[in-house]
C-alpha atoms as a PDB file:
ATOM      1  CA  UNK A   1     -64.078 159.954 -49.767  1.00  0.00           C
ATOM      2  CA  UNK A   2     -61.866 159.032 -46.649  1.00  0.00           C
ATOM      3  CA  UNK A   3     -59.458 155.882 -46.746  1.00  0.00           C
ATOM      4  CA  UNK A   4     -60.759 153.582 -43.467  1.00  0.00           C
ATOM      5  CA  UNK A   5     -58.123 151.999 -41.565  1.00  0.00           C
ATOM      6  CA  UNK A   6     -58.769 148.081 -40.497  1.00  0.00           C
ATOM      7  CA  UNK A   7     -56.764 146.429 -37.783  1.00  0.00           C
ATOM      8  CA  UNK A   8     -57.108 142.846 -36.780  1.00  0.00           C
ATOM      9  CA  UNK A   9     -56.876 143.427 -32.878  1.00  0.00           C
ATOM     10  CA  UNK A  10     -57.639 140.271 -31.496  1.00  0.00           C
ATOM     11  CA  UNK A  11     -58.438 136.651 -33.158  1.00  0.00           C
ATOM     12  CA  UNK A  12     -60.046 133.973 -30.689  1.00  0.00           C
ATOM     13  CA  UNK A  13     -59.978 130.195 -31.221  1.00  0.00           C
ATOM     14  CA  UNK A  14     -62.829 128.204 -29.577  1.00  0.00           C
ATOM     15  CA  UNK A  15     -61.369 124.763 -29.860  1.00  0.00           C
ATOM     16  CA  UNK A  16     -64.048 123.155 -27.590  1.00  0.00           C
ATOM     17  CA  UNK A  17     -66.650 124.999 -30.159  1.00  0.00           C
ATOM     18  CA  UNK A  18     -64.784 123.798 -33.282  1.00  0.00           C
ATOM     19  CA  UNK A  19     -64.581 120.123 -31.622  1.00  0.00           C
ATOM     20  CA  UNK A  20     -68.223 119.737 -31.176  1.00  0.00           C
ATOM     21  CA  UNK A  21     -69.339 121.523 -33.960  1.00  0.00           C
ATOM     22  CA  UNK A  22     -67.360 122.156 -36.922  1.00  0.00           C
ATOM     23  CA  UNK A  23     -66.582 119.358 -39.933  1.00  0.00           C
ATOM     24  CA  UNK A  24     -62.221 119.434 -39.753  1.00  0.00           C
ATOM     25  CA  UNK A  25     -61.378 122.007 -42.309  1.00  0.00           C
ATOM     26  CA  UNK A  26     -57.727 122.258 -44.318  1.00  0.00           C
ATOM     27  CA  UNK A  27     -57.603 126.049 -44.089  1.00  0.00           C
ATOM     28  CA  UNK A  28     -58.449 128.322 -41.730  1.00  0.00           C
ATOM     29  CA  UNK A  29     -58.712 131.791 -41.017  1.00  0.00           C
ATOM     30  CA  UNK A  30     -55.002 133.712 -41.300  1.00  0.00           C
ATOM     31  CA  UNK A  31     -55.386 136.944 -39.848  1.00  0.00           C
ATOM     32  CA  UNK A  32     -53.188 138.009 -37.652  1.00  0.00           C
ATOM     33  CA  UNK A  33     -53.493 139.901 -34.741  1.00  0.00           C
ATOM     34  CA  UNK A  34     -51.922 143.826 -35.929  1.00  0.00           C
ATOM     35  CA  UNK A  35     -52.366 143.102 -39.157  1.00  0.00           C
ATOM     36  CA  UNK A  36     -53.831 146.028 -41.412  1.00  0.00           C
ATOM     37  CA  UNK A  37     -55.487 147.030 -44.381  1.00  0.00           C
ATOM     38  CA  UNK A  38     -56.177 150.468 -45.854  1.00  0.00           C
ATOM     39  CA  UNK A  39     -59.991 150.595 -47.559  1.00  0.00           C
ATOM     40  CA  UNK A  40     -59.851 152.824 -50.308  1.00  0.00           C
ATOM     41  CA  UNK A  41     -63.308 154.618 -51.398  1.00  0.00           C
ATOM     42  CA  UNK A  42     -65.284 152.010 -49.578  1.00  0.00           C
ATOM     43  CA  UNK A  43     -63.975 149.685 -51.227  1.00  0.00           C
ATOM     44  CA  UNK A  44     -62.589 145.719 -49.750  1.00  0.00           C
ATOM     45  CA  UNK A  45     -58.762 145.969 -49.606  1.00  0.00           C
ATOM     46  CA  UNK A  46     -57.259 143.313 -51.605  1.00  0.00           C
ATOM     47  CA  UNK A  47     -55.975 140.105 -49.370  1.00  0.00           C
ATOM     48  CA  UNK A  48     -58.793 141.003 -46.520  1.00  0.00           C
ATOM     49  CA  UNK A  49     -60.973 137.810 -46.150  1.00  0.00           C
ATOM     50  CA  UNK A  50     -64.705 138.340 -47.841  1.00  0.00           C
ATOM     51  CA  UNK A  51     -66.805 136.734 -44.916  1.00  0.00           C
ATOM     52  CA  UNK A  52     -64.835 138.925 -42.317  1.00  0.00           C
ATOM     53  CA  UNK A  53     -65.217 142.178 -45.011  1.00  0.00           C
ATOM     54  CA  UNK A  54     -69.353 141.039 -45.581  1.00  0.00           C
ATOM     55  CA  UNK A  55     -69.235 141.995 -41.483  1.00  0.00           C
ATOM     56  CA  UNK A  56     -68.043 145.162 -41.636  1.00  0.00           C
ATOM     57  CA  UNK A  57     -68.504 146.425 -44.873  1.00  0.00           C
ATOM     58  CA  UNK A  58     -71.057 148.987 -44.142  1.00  0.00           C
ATOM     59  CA  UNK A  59     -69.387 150.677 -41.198  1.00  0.00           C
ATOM     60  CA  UNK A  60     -66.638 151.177 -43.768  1.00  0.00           C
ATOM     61  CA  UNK A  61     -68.669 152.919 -46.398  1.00  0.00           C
ATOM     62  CA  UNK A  62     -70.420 154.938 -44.151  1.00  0.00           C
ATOM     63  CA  UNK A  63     -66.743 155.929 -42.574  1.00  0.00           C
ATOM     64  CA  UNK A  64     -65.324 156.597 -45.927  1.00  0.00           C
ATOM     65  CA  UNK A  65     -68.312 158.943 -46.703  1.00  0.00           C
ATOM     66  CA  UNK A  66     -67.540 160.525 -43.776  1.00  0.00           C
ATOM     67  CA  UNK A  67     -70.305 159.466 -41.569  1.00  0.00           C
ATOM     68  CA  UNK A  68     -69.376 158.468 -37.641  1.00  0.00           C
ATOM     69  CA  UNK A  69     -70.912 158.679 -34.546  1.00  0.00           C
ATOM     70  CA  UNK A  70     -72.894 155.462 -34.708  1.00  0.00           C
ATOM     71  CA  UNK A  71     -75.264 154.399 -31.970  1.00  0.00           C
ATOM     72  CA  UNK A  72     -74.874 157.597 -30.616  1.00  0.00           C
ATOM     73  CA  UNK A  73     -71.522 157.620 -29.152  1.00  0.00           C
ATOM     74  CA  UNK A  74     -70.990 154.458 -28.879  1.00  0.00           C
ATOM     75  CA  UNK A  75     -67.213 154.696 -29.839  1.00  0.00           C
ATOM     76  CA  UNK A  76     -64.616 156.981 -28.092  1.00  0.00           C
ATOM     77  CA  UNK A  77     -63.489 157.900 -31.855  1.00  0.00           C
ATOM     78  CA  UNK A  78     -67.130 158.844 -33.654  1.00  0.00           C
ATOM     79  CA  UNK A  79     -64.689 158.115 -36.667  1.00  0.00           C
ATOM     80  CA  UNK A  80     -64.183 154.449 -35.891  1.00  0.00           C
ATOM     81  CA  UNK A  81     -66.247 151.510 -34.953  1.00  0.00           C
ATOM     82  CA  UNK A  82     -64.713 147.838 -33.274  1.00  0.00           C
ATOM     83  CA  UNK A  83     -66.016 145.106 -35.384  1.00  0.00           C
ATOM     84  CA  UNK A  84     -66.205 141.226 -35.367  1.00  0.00           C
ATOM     85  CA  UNK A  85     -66.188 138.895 -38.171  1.00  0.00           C
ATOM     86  CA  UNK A  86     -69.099 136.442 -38.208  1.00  0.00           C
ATOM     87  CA  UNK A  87     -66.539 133.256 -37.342  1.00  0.00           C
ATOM     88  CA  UNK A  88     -68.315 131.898 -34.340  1.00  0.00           C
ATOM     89  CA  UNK A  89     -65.511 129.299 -33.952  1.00  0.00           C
ATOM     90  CA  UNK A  90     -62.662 132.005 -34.532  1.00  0.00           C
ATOM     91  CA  UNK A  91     -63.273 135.399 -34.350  1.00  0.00           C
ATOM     92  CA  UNK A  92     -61.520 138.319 -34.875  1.00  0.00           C
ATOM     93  CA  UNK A  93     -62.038 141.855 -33.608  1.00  0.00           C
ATOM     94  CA  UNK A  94     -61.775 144.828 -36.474  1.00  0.00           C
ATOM     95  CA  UNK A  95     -61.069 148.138 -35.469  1.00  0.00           C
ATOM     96  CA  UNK A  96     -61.865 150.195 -38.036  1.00  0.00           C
ATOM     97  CA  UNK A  97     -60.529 153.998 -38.268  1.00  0.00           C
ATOM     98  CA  UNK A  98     -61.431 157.158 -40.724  1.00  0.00           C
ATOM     99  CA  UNK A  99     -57.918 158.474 -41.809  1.00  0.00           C
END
């Protein structure tokens, strides 16, 4: 098995979205733009948030069993694969990379 690299690269914040739609919340997301996390054996890094890991979950299995290439070349790197997390009100890109 292969450790996967994750990297938050970007984090969006759709205020007019949130205002319209969402109920006020006390906490939410903390990712950080840079931030990383090292999957072990397919596994969900501990601290990495479990909506934003139920996103990308597969694409890091598959990478850490050595798969790639997905949608057929789809990714410069057929060893890594840009993710989102399903926040529609703040999302944050994943970049996720076999090591």
């Amino acid at each position: 098995m292969y450790d996967v690299k994750i990297t938050a690269i970007r984090k969006a914040d759709y205020k007019d979205l949130q205002s319209l739609y969402e109920n006020p919340i006390e906490h939410a997301c903390d990712v950080r733009e840079g931030q990383t996390w090292l999957s072990r054996d397919g596994k969900r890094p501990e601290g990495m948030c479990e909506s934003a890991w139920e996103s990308m979950h597969s694409f890091v299995e598959a990478l850490a069993r050595g798969e790639g290439n997905f949608y057929d070349g789809w990714m410069r790197n057929p060893y890594s694969a840009m993710i989102s997390c399903n926040d529609g009100f703040r999302p944050v890109s994943f970049l996720l990379e076999r090591q």
